[in-house]
C-alpha atoms as a PDB file:
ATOM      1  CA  UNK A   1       8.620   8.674 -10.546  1.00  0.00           C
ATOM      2  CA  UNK A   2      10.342  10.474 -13.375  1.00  0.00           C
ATOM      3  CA  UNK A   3       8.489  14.014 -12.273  1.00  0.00           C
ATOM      4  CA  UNK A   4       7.361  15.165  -9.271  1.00  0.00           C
ATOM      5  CA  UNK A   5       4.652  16.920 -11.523  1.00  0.00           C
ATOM      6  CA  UNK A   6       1.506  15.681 -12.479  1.00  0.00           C
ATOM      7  CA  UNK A   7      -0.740  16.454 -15.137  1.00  0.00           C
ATOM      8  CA  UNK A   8      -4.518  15.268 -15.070  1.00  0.00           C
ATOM      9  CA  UNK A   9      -6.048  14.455 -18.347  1.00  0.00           C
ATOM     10  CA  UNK A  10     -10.025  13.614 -18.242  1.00  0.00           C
ATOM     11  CA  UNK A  11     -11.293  11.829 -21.203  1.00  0.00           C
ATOM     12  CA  UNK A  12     -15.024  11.279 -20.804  1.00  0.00           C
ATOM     13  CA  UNK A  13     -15.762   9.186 -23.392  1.00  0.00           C
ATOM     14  CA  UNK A  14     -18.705   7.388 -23.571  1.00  0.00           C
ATOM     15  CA  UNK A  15     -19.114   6.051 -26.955  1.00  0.00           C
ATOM     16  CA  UNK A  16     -16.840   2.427 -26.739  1.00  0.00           C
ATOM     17  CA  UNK A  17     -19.177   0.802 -24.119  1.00  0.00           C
ATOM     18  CA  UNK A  18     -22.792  -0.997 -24.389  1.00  0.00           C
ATOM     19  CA  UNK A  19     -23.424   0.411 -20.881  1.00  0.00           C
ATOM     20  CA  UNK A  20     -23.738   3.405 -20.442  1.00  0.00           C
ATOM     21  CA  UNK A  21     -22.205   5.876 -17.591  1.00  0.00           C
ATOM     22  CA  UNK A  22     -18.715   5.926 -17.738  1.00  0.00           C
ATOM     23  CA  UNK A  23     -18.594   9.137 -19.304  1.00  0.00           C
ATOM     24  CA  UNK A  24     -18.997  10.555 -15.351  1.00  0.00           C
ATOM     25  CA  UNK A  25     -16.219   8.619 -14.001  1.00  0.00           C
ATOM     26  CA  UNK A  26     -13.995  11.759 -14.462  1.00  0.00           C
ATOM     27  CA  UNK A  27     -16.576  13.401 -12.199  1.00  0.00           C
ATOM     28  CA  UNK A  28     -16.337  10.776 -10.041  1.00  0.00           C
ATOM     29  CA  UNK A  29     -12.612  10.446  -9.617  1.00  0.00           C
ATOM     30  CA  UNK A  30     -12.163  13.986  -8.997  1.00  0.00           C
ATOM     31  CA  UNK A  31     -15.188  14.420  -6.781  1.00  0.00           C
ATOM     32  CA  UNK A  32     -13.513  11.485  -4.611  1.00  0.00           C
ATOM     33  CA  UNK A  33     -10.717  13.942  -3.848  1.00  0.00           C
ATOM     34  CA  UNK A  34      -7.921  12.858  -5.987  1.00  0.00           C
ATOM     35  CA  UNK A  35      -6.363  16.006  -6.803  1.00  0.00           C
ATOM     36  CA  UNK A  36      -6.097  17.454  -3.026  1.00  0.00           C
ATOM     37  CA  UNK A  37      -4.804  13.992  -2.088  1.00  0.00           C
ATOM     38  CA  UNK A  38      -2.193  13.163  -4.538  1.00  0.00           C
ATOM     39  CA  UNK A  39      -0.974  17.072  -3.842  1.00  0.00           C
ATOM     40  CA  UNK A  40      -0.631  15.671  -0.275  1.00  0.00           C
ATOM     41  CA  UNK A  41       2.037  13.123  -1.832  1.00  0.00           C
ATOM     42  CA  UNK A  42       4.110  16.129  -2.145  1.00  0.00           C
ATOM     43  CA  UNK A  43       3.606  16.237  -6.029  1.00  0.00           C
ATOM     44  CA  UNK A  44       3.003  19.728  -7.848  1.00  0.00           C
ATOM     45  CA  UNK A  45      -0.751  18.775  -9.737  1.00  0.00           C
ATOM     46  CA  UNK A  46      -2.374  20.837 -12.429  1.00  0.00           C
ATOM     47  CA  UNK A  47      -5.611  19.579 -13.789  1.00  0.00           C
ATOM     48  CA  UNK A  48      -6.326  20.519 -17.371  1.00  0.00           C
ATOM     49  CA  UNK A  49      -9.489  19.131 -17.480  1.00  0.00           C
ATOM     50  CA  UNK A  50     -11.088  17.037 -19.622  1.00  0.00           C
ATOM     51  CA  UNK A  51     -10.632  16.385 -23.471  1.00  0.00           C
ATOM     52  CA  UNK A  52     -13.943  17.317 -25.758  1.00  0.00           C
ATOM     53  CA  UNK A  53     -15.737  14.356 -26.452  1.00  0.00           C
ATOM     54  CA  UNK A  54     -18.585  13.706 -28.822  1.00  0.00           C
ATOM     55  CA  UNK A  55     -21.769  12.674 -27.211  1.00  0.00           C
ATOM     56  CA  UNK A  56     -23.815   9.805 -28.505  1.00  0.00           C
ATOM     57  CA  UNK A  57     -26.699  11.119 -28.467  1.00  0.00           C
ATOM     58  CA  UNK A  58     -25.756  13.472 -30.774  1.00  0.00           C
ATOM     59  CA  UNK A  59     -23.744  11.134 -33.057  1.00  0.00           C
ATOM     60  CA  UNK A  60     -24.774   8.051 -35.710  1.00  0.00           C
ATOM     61  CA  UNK A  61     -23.547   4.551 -33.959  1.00  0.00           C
ATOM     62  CA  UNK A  62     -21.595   4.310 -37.615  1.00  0.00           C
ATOM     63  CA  UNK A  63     -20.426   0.260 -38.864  1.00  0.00           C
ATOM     64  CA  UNK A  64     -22.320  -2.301 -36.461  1.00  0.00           C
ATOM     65  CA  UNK A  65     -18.629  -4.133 -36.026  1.00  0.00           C
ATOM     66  CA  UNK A  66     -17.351  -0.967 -34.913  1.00  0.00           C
ATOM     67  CA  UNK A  67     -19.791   1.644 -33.151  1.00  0.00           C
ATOM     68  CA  UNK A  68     -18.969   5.590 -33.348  1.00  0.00           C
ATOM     69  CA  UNK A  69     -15.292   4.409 -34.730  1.00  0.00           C
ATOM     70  CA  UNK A  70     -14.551   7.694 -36.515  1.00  0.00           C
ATOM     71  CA  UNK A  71     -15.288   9.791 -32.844  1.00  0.00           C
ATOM     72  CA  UNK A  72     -13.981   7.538 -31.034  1.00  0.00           C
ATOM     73  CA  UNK A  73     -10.565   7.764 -33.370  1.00  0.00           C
ATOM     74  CA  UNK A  74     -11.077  11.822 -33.329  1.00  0.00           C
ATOM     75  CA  UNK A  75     -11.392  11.369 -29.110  1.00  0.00           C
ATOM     76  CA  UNK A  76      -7.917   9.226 -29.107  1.00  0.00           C
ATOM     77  CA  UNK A  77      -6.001  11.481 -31.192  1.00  0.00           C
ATOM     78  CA  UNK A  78      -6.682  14.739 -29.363  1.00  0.00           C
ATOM     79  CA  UNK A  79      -5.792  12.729 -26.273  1.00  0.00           C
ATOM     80  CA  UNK A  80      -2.608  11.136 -27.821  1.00  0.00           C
ATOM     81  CA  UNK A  81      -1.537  14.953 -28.806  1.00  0.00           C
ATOM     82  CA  UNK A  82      -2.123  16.324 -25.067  1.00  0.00           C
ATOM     83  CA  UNK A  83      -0.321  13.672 -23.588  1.00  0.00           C
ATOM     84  CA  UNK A  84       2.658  13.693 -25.486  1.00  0.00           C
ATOM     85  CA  UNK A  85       2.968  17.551 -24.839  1.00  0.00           C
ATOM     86  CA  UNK A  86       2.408  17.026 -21.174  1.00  0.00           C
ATOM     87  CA  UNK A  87       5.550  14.527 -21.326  1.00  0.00           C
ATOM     88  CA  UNK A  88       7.550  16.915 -23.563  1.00  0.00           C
ATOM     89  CA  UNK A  89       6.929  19.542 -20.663  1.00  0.00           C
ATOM     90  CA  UNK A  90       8.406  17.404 -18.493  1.00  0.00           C
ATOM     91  CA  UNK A  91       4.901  16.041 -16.481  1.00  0.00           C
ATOM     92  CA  UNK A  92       3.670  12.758 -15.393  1.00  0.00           C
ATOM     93  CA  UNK A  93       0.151  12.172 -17.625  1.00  0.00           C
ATOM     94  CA  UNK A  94      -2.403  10.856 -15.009  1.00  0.00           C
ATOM     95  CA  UNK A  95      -5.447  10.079 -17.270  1.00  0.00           C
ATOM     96  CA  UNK A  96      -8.971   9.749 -16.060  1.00  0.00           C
ATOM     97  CA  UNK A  97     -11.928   7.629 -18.202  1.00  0.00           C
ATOM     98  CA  UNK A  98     -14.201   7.057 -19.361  1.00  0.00           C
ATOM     99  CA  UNK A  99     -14.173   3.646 -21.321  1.00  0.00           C
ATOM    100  CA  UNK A 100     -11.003   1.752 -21.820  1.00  0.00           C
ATOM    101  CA  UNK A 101     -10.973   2.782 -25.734  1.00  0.00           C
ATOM    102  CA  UNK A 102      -9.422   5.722 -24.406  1.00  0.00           C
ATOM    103  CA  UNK A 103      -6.037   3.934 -23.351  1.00  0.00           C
ATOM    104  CA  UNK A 104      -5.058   4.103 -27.369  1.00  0.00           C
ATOM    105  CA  UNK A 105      -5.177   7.690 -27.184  1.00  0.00           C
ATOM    106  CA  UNK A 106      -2.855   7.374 -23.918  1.00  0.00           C
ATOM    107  CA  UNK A 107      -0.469   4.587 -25.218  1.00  0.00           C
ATOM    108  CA  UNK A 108      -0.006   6.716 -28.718  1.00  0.00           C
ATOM    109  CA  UNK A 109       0.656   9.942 -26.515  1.00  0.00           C
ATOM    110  CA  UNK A 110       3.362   7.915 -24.660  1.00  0.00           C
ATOM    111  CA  UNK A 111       4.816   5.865 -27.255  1.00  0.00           C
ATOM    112  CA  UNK A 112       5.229   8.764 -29.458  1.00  0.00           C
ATOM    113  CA  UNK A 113       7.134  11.223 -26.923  1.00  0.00           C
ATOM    114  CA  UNK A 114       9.445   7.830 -26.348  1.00  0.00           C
ATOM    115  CA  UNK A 115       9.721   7.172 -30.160  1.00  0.00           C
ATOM    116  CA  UNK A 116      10.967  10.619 -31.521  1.00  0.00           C
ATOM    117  CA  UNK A 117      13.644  10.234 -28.461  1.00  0.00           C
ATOM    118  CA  UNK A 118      14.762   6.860 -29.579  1.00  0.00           C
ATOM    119  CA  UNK A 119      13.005   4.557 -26.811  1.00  0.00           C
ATOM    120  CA  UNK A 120      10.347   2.333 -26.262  1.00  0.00           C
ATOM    121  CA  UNK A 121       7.711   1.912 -23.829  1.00  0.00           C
ATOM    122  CA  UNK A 122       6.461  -1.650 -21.897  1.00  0.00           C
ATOM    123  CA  UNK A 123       2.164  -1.351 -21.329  1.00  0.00           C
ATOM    124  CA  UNK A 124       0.651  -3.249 -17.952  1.00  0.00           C
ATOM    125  CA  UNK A 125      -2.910  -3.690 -18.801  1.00  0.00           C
ATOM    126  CA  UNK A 126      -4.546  -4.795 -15.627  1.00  0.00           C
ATOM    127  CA  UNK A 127      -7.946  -5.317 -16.658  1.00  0.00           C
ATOM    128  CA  UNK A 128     -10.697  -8.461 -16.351  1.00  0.00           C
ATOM    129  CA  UNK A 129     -10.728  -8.701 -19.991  1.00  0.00           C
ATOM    130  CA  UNK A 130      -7.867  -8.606 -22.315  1.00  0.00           C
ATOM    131  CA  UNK A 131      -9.569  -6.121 -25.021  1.00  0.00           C
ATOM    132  CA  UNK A 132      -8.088  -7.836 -27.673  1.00  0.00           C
ATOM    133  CA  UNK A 133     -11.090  -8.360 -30.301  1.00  0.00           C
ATOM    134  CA  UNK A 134     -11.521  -6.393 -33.715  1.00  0.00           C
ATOM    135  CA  UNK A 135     -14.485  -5.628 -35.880  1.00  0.00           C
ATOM    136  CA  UNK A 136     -14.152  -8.818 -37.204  1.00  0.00           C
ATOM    137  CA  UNK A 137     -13.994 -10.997 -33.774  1.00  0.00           C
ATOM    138  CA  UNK A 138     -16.351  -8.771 -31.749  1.00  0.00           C
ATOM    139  CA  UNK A 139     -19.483  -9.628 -30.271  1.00  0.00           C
ATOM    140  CA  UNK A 140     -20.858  -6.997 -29.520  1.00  0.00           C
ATOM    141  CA  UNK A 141     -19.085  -4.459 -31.520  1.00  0.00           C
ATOM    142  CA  UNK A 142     -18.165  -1.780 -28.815  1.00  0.00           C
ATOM    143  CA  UNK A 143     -14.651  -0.583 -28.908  1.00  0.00           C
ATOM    144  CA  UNK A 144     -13.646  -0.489 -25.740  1.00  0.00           C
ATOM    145  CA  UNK A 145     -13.192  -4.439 -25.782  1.00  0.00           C
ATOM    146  CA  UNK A 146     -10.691  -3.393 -28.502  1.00  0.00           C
ATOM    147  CA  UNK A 147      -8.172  -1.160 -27.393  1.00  0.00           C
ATOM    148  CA  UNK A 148      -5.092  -3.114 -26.455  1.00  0.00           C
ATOM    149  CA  UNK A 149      -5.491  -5.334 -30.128  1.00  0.00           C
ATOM    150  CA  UNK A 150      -5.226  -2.139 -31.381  1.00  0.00           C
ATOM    151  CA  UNK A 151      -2.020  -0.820 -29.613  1.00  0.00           C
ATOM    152  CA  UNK A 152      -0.600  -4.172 -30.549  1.00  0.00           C
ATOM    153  CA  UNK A 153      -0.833  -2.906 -34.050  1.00  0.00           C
ATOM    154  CA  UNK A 154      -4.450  -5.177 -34.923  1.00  0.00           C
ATOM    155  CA  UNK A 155      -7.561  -3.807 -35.868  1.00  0.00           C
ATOM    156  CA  UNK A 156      -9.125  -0.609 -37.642  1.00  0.00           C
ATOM    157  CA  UNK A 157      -6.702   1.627 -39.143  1.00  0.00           C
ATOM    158  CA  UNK A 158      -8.432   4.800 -37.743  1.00  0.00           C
ATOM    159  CA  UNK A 159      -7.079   3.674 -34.400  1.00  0.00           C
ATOM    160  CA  UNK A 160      -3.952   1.917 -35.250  1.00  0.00           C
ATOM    161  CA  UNK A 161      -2.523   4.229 -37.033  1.00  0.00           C
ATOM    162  CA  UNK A 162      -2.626   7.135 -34.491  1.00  0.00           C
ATOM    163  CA  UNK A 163       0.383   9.412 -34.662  1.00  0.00           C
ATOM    164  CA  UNK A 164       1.507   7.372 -38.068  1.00  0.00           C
ATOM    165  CA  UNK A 165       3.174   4.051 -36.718  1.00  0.00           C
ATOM    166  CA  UNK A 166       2.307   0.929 -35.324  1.00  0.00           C
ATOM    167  CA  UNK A 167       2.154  -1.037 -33.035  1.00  0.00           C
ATOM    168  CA  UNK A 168       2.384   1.701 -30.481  1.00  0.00           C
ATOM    169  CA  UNK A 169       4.297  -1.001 -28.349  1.00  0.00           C
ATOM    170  CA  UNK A 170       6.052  -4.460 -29.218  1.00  0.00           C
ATOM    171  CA  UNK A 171       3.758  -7.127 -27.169  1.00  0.00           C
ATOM    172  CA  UNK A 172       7.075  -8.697 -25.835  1.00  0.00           C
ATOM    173  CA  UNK A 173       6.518  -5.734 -23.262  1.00  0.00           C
ATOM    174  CA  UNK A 174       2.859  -5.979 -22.771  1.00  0.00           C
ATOM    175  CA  UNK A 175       1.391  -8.118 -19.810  1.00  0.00           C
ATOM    176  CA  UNK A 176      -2.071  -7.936 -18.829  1.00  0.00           C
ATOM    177  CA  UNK A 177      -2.841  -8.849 -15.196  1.00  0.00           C
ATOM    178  CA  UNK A 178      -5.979  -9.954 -13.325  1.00  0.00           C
ATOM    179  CA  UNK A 179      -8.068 -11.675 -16.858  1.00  0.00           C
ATOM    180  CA  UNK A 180     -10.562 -13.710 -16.276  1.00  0.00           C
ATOM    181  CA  UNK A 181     -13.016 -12.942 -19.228  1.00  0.00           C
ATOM    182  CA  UNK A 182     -12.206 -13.815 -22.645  1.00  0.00           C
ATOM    183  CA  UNK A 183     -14.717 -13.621 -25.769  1.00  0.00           C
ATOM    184  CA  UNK A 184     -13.885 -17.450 -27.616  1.00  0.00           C
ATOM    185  CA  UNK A 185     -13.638 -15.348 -30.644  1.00  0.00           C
ATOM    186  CA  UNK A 186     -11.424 -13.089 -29.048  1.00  0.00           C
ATOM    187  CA  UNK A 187      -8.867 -16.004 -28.155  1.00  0.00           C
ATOM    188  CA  UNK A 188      -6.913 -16.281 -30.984  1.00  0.00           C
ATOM    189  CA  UNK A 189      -5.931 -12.695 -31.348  1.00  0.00           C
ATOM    190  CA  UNK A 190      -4.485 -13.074 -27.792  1.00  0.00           C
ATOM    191  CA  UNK A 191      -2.402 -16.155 -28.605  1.00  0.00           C
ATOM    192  CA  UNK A 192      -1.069 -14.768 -31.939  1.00  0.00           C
ATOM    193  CA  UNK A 193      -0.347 -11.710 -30.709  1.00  0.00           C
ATOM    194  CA  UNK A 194       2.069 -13.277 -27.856  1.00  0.00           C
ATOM    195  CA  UNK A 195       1.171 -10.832 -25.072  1.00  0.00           C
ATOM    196  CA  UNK A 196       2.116 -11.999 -22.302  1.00  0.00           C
ATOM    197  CA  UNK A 197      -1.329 -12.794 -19.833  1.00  0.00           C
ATOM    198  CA  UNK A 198      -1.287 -13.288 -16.117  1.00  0.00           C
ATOM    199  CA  UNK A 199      -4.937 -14.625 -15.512  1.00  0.00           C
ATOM    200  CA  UNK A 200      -6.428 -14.714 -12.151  1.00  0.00           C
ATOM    201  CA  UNK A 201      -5.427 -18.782 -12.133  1.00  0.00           C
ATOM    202  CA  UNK A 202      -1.982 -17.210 -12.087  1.00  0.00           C
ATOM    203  CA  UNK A 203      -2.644 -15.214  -8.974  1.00  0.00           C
ATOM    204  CA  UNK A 204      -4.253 -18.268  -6.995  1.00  0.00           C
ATOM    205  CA  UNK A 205      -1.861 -20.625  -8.031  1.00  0.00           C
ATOM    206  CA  UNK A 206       1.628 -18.752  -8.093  1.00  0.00           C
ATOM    207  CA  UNK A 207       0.653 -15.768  -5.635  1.00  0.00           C
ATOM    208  CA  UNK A 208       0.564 -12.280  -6.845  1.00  0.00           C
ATOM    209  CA  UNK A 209       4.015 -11.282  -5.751  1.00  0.00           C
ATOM    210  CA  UNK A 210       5.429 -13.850  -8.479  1.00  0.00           C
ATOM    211  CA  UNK A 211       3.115 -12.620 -10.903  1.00  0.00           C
ATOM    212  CA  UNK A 212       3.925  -9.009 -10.470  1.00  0.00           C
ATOM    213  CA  UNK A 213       7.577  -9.806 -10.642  1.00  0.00           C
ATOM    214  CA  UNK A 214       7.723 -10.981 -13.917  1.00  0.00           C
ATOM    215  CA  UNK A 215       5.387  -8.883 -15.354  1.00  0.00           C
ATOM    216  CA  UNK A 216       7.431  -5.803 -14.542  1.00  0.00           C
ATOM    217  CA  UNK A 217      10.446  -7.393 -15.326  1.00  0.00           C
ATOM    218  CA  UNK A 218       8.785  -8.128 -18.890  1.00  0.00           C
ATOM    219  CA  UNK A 219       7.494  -4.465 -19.442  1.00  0.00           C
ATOM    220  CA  UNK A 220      10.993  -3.005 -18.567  1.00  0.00           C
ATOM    221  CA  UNK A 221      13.411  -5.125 -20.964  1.00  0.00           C
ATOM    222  CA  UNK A 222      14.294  -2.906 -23.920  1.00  0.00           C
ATOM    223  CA  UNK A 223      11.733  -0.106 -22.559  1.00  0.00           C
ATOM    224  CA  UNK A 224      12.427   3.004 -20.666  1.00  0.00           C
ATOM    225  CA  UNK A 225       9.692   1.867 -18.655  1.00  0.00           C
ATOM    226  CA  UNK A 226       5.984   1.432 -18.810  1.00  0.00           C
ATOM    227  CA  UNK A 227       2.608   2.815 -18.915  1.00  0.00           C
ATOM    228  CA  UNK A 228      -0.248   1.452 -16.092  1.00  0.00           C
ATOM    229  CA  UNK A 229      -3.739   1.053 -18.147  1.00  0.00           C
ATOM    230  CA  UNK A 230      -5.946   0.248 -14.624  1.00  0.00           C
ATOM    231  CA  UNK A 231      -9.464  -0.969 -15.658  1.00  0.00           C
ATOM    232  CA  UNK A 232     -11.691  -0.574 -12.671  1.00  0.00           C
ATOM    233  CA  UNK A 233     -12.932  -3.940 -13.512  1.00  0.00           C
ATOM    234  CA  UNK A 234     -10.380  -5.980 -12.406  1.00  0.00           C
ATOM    235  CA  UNK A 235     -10.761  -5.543  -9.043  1.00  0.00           C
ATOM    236  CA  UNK A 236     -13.776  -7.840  -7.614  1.00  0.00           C
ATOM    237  CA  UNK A 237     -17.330  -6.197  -7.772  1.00  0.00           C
ATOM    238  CA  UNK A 238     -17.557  -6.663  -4.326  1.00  0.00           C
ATOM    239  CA  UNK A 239     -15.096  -3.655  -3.715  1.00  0.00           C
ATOM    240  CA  UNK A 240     -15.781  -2.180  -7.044  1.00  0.00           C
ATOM    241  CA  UNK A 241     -19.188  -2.358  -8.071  1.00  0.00           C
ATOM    242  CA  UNK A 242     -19.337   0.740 -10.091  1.00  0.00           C
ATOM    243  CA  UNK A 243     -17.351  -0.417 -13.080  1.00  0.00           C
ATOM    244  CA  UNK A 244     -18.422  -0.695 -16.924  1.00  0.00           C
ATOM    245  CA  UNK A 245     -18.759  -4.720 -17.114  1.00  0.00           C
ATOM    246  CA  UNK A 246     -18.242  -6.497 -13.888  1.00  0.00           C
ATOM    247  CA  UNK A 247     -16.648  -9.833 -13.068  1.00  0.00           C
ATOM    248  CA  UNK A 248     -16.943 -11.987 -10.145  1.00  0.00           C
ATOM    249  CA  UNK A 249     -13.711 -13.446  -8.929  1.00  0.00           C
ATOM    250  CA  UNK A 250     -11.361 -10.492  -9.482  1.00  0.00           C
ATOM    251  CA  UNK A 251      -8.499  -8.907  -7.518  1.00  0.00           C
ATOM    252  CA  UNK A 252      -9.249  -8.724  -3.678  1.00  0.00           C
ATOM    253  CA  UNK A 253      -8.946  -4.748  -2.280  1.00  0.00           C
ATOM    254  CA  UNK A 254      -5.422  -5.623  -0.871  1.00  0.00           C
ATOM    255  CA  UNK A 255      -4.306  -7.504  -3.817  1.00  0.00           C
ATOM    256  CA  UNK A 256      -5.250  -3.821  -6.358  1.00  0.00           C
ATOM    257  CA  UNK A 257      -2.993  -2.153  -3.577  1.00  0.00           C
ATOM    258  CA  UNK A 258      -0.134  -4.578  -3.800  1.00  0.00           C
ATOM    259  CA  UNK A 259       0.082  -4.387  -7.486  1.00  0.00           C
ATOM    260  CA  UNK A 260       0.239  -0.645  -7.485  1.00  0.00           C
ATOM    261  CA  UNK A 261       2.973  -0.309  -4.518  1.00  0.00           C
ATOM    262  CA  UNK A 262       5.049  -2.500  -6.937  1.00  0.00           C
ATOM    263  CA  UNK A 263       4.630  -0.455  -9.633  1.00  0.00           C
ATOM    264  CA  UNK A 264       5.732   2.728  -7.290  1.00  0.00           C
ATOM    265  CA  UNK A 265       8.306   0.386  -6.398  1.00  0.00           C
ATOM    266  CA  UNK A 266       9.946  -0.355  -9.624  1.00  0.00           C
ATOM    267  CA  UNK A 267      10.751   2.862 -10.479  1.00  0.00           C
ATOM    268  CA  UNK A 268       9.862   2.758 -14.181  1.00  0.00           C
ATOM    269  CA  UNK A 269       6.161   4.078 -14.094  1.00  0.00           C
ATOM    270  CA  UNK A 270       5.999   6.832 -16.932  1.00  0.00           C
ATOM    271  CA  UNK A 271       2.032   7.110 -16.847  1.00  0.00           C
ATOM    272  CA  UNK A 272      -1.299   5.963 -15.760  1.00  0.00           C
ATOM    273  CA  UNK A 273      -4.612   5.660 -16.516  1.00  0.00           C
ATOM    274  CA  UNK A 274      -7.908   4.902 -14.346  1.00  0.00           C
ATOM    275  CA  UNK A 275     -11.094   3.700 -16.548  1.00  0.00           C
ATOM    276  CA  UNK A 276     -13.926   2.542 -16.522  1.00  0.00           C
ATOM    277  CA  UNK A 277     -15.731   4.314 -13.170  1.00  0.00           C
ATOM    278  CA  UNK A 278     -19.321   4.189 -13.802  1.00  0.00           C
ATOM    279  CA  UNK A 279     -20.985   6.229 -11.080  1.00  0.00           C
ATOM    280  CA  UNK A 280     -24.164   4.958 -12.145  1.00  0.00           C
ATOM    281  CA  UNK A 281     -23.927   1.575 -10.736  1.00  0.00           C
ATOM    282  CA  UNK A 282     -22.320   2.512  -8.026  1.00  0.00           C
ATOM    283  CA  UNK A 283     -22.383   2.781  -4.363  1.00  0.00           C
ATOM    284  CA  UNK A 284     -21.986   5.857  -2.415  1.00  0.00           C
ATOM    285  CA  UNK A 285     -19.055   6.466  -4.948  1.00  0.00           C
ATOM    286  CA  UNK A 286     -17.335   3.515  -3.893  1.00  0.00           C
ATOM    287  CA  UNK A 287     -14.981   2.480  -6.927  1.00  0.00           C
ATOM    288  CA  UNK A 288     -14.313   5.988  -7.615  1.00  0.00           C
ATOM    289  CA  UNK A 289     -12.775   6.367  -4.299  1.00  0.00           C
ATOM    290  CA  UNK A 290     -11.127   3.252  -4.393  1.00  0.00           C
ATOM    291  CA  UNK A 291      -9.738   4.376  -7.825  1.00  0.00           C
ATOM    292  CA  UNK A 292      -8.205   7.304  -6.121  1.00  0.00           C
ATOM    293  CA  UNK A 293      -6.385   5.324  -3.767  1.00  0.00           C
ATOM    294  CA  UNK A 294      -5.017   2.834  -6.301  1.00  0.00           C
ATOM    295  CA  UNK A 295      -3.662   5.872  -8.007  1.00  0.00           C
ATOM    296  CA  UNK A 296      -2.085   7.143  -4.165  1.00  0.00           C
ATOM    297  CA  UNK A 297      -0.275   4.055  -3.909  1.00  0.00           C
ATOM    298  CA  UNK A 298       0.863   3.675  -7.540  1.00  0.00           C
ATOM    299  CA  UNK A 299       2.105   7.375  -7.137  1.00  0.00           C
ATOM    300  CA  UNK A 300       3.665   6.455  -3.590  1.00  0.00           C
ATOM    301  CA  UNK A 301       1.668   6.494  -0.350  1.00  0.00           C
ATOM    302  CA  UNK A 302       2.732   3.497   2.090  1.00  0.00           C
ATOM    303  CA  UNK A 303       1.235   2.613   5.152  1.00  0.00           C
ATOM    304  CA  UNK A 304       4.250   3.404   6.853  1.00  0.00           C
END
């Protein structure tokens, strides 16, 4: 870990996802104990809260291609801003969502304290979809199945453009683990982008270990290390039912846990984020717990 401090960022946003509920996942999270446990790490935590956020009731849904864009863009930046001070102030940023548009206000945050210092920044996205569409590809037109496009430099301006460069990271260093749901239209974005994608296939056929090896290996070269974006979604519903848009076949409980002690392992974690908790669906605050110990063993715990 570079710090043995930790900062925790909320960001309830609600406004990126068809479903709603996600905007309580910060709730959630904390409510599942994670501050008191991740002081037991040994790790000085201060939790600033959480980010203002418009609501959508409130709010007009905006361009059908692109609902509540201009709040969502507002949301990103503030986020962006307090991330990058936490890292000038010499904190680890530990961000709590929300939907997953909020991972371009995270990624901007990071990539800009790296950029004005001279060095880049690698991105794991580990996620059940690859959030890759724009306005123009989307189904649906909810932005949090756009967040990484947009952090690969694609997509609206309002969000690309965050903090006045872009791409916010060279997709030679991203790698998105754990997809198994792609939109068709959403395909070529992926392949012209060249991310690099480990889908679940790639677990069952290689073994996660292999997987994990490379993709680390792939966020680190050039990079002073890399960012965690952790989508509740791709572990299996079965052990995380509360999530934003479930999959079936995702990561098993042990596999979520072996990806994050590698991560701890590497050395080269500079942030993290934890999305897409929707307390609504859930049970007994199942995924928000598991969440929290995802984030333990990313941040260090071991069995032994």
């Amino acid at each position: 870990m570079p710090s043995s401090k930790i900062a925790i960022l909320g960001a309830p946003l609600d406004l990126g996802a068809g479903r709603r509920g996600v905007d309580m996942g910060t709730s959630a999270v904390r409510l599942a104990g994670l501050n008191s446990r991740v002081a037991a790490l040994g790790y000085e935590v201060e939790d600033l809260g959480n980010i203002p956020v418009a609501q959508p009731e409130a709010e007009p849904s905006g361009h059908p291609r692109a609902h509540y864009l201009p709040q969502i863009a507002a949301a990103c930046q503030t986020l962006a801003t307090r991330v990058e001070q936490v890292m000038r102030d010499g904190r680890f940023p530990l961000v709590l969502g929300g939907d997953h548009s909020v991972a371009v206000g995270t990624v901007s945050g990071v990539s800009s304290y790296l950029r004005g210092r001279g060095k880049r920044m690698g991105l794991l996205w580990i996620d059940a979809h690859t959030d890759m569409n724009t306005p123009e590809t989307s189904p649906s037109g909810n932005v949090h199945g756009m967040p990484l496009a947009c952090c690969v430099g694609l997509g609206p301006a309002e969000l690309t453009s965050i903090g006045g460069f872009s791409p916010k990271v060279d997709p030679a260093n991203v790698v998105l683990v754990g997809i198994r749901s792609v939109d068709s239209t959403e395909r070529a974005n992926v392949q012209a982008a060249q991310v690099h994608v480990a889908t679940m296939r790639d677990i069952d056929e290689r073994g996660l270990r292999s997987v994990m090896d490379e993709a680390i290996l792939r966020a680190c070269e050039g990079t002073e290390g890399f960012h965690v974006s952790l989508d509740m979604d791709a572990v299996d519903p079965q052990d995380a039912p509360g999530v934003g848009t479930p999959v079936r076949g995702g990561l098993t409980y042990r596999e979520a846990h072996l990806i994050m002690e590698m991560i701890c392992d590497s050395g080269k974690l500079l942030a993290l984020e934890a999305v897409e908790v929707n307390p609504v669906i859930d049970e007994a605050n199942r995924t928000a717990s598991l969440a929290v110990e995802l984030i333990m063993s990313a941040l260090g715990k071991r069995i032994l």
